[in-house]
Structures are given as C-alpha cells and as structure tokens.
Protein backbone atom coordinates (compact mmCIF):
# COMPACT_ATOMS: atom_id res chain seq x y z
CA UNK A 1 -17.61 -41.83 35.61
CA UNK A 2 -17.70 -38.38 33.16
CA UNK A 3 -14.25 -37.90 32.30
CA UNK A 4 -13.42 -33.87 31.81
CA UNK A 5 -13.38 -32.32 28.89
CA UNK A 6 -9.71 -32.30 28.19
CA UNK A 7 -8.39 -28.29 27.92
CA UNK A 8 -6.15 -26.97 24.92
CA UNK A 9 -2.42 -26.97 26.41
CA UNK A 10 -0.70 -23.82 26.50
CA UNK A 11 -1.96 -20.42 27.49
CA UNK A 12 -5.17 -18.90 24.58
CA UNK A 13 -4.32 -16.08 22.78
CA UNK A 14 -5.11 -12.72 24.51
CA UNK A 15 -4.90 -10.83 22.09
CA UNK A 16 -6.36 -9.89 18.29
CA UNK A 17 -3.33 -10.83 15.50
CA UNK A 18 -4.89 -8.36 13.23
CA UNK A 19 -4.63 -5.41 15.44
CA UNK A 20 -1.14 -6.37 16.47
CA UNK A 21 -0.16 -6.56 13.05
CA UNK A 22 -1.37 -3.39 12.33
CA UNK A 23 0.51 -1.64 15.12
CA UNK A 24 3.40 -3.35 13.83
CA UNK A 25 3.10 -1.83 10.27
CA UNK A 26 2.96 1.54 12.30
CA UNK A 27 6.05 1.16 13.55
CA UNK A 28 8.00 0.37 10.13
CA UNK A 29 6.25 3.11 8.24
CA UNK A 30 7.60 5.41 10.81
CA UNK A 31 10.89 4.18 11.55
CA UNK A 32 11.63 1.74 8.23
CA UNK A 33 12.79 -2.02 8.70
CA UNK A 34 16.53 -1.12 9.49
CA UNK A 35 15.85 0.86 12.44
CA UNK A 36 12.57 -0.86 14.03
CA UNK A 37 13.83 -2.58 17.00
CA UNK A 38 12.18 -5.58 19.10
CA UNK A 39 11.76 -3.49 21.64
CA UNK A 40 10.05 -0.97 19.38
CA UNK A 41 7.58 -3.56 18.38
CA UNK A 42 7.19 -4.60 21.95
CA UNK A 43 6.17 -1.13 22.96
CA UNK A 44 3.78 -0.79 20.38
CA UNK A 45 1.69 -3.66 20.16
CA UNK A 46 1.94 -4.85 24.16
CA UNK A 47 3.65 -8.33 23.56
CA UNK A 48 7.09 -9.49 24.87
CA UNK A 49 9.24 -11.02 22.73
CA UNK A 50 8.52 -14.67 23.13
CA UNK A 51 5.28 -13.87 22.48
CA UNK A 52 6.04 -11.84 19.08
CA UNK A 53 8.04 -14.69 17.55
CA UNK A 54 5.19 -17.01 18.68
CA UNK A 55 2.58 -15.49 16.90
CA UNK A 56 4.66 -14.15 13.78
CA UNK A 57 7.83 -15.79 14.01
CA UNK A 58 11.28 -13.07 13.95
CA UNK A 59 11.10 -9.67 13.10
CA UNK A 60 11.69 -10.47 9.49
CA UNK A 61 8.23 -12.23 9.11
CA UNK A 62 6.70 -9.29 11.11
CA UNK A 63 7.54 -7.31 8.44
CA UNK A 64 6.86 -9.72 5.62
CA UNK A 65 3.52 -9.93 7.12
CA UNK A 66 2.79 -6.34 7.19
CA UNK A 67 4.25 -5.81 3.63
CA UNK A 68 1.99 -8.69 2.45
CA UNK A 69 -1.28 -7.20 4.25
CA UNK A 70 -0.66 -3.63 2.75
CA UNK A 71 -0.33 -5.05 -0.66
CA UNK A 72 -3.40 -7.05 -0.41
CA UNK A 73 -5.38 -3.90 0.76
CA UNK A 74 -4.09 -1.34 -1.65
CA UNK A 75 -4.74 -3.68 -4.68
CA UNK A 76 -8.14 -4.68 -3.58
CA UNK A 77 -9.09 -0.64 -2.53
CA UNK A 78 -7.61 -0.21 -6.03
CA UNK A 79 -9.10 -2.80 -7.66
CA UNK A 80 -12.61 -1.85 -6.52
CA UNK A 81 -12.43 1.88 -7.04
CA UNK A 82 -10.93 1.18 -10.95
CA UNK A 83 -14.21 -1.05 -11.37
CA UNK A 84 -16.59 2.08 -10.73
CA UNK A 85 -18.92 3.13 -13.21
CA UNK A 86 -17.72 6.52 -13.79
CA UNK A 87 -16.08 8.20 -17.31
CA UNK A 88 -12.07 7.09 -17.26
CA UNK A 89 -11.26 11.03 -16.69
CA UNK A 90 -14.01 11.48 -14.00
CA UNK A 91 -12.69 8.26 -11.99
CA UNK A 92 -8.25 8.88 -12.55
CA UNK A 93 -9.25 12.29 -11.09
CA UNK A 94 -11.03 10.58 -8.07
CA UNK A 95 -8.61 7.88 -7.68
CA UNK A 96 -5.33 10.09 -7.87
CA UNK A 97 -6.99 12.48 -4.95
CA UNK A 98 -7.84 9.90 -2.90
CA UNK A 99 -4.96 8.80 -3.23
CA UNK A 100 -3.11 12.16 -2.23
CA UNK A 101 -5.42 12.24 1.18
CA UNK A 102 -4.14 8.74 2.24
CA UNK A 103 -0.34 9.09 1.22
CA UNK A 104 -0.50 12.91 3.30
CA UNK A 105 -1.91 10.38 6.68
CA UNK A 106 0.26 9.51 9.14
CA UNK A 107 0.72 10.23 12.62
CA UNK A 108 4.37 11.03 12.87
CA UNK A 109 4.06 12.66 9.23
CA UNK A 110 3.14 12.08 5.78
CA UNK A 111 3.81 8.65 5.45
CA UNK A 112 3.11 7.68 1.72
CA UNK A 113 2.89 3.99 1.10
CA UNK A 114 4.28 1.17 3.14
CA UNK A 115 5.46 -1.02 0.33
CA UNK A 116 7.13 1.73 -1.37
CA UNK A 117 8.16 3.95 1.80
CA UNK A 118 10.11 1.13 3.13
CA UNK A 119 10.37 -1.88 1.15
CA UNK A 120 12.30 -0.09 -1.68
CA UNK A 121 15.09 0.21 0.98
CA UNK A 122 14.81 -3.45 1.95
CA UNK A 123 14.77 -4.61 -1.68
CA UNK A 124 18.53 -4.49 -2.62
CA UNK A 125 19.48 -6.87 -0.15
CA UNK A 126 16.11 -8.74 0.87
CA UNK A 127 14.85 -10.94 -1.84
CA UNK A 128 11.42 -11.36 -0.30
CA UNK A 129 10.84 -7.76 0.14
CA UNK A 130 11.95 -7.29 -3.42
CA UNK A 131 9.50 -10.16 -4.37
CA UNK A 132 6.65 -8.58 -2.82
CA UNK A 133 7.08 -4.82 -4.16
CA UNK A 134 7.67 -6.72 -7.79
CA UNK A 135 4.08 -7.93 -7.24
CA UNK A 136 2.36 -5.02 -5.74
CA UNK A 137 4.17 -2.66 -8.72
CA UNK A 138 3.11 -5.62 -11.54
CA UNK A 139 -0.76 -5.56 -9.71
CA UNK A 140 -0.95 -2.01 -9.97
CA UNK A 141 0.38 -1.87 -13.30
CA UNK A 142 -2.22 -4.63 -14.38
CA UNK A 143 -5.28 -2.71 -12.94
CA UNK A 144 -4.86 0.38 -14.30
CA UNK A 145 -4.22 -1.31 -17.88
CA UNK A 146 -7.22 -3.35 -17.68
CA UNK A 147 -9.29 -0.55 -16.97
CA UNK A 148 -7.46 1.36 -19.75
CA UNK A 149 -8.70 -1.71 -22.28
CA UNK A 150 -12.18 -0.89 -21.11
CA UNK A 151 -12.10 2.40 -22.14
CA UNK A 152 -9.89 2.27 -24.66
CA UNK A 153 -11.41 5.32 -26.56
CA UNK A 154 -11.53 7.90 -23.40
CA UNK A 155 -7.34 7.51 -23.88
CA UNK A 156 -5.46 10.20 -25.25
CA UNK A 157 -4.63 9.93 -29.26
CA UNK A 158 -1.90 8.01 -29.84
CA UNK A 159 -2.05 6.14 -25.69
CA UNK A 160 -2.77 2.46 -26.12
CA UNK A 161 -3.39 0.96 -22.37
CA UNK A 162 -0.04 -1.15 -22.02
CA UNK A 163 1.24 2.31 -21.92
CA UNK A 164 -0.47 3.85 -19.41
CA UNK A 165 -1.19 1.75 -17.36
CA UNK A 166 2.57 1.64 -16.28
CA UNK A 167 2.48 5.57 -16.54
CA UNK A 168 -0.67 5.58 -13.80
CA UNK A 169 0.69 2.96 -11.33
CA UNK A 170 4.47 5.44 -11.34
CA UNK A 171 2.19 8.27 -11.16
CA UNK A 172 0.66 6.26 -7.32
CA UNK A 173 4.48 5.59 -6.92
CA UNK A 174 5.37 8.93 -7.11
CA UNK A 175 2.91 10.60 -5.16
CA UNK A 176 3.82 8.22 -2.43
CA UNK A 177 7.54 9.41 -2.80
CA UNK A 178 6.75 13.27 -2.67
CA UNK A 179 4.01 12.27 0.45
CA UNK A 180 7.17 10.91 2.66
CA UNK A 181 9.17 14.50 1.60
CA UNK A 182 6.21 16.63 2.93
CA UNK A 183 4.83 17.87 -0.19
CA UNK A 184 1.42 19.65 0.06
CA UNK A 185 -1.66 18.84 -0.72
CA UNK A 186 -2.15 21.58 -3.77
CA UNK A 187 1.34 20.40 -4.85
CA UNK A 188 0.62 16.48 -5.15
CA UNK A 189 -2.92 17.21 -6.40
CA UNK A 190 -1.83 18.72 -8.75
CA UNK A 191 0.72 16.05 -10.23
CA UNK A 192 -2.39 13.64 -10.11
CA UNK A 193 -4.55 16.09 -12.42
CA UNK A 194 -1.06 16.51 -14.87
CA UNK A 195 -0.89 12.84 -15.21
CA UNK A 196 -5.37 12.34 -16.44
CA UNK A 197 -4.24 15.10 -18.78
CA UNK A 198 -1.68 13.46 -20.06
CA UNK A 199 -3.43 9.94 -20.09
CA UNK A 200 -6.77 11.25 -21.13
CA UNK A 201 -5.65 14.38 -23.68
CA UNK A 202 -6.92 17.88 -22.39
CA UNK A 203 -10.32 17.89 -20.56
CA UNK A 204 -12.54 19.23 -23.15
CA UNK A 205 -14.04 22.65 -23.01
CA UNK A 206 -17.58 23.70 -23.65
C-alpha cells in the first residue's frame, strides 16, 4: 500500500512577506508609528489581523522590521555608491543629489528617511527604535569616514576624516529633515553642494 505524502498543516502563505513589509513601511512614513493603526496596516497590505501578527508578530515588530530593512538598504546603497571610483568632490556631489531626489519621493509628500522621519519620535521612549537609529547614524558615520581615509588628501586643509565623516552623515540627516518640511529641490541641493565645499575646500578654478 503507497501511503500519501503527508501535507504541511495549516493554510501556505498567500502572500510575498517582502512586499507586505514594504507596504507596511508606507504606512509609517506617512502616518509615523504613533498614529499607524492595525487597521491602517490591514488596509494597506490586504491581511487581517491574525494574519499580521502571524507573519510579523504585533505592530511593534512590524515596525522594527521595517526600521531594520530601511537601515540595511540605505547603508548598503550607501556603502556601494561611497566605493565608486570617482574624485571625493566629484562623488559627495553625486551622492548628496541623489540623495535630495529620494528624500523629495513620496506619495503623500516628501517623505525624507524612514529611520530618521519616524524613529527619532519613537526613540525617547522605545529602546529598540533608539537602538536601531544609533546604528544606522554610527554606519553612516563610519562610511563616509572610511572613504574620507581613502582620500585623505582631496579633504579640505585642516579636515582630518573622523571629522567629516560625522559632518557628511548630519549633512544626509539634515536633508532628510528639510525633505519632510517641503523644502525644494534648488533649496536642499544646494545645502548638499555647501557641505563638499566645506569638506573638500572651494572647487578649484581654472
């Protein structure tokens, strides 16, 4: 007698985690943690409840999830544009306007960064948020300087890397700020260009 193949209890997944969780994110970069409801996220990506917390657990992880997905793409986007081959002044100027054109996306408005457009809020009270933007900010921070060690000599007189590269990653930081306020384009472009002077001395002039 063939015996049946035995079948996996419980109902397969319908559905693709990764888009859900990105649907998810679009809902706290609109709305912010506080005021994202369950409902919210059950509108959005298609699930019921039961089915949320069984895939990511409460709406806590949801967003612990999201935070942790942003932070791995923006350092690795980062990462990779920072290892071009490219003069430092050349690639900040690239990087910073890039930058600007992401930040100025969104499609209920300018919706800068998700770690820093929401989890700033979250961090006074939320120690894992606070955890997670600690990392992203000390990631950023270590990019940019290791690049800076690179090209140690394309710095401004006087600019040793463990300098700027703190003074880049608050230059992202801010431009995500100004982003979620509406600045413009010309505005925020131009705050990107101020900070390669400032980093890389006055472009030189032939």
């Amino acid at each position: 007698m063939v015996q049946k193949e035995a079948r996996p209890r419980g109902r397969p997944r319908s559905f693709d985690p990764d888009v859900v969780l990105d649907r998810a994110r679009a809902v706290f970069w609109n709305l912010g943690y506080a005021a994202t409801s369950l409902d919210d996220l059950a509108a959005a990506t298609g699930l019921n409840r039961p089915s949320l917390y069984a895939a990511f657990g409460d709406k806590h992880a949801l967003y612990l999830a999201a935070l942790d997905r942003s932070r791995t793409e923006a350092t690795t986007a980062l990462g990779a544009a920072l290892g071009a081959e490219a003069p430092l002044r050349q690639l900040l100027g690239i990087i910073f306007d890039r930058t600007v054109d992401l930040y100025r996306a969104g499609d209920a408005g300018q919706r800068g960064c998700f770690l820093i457009g929401t989890a700033v809020t979250q961090a006074v009270d939320d120690a894992s948020s606070r955890e997670m933007l600690a990392a992203f900010i000390q990631q950023t921070d270590g990019l940019f300087t290791a690049r800076f060690a690179q090209d140690a000599t394309q710095l401004a007189p006087g600019v040793t890397p463990e300098m700027a590269g703190p003074m880049a990653s608050a230059t992202f930081h801010t431009l995500a700020v100004r982003s979620r306020t509406g600045a413009g384009e010309a505005e925020l472009k131009a705050i990107g260009a101020a900070a390669v002077t400032l980093l890389c001395g006055p472009a030189p002039t032939n």
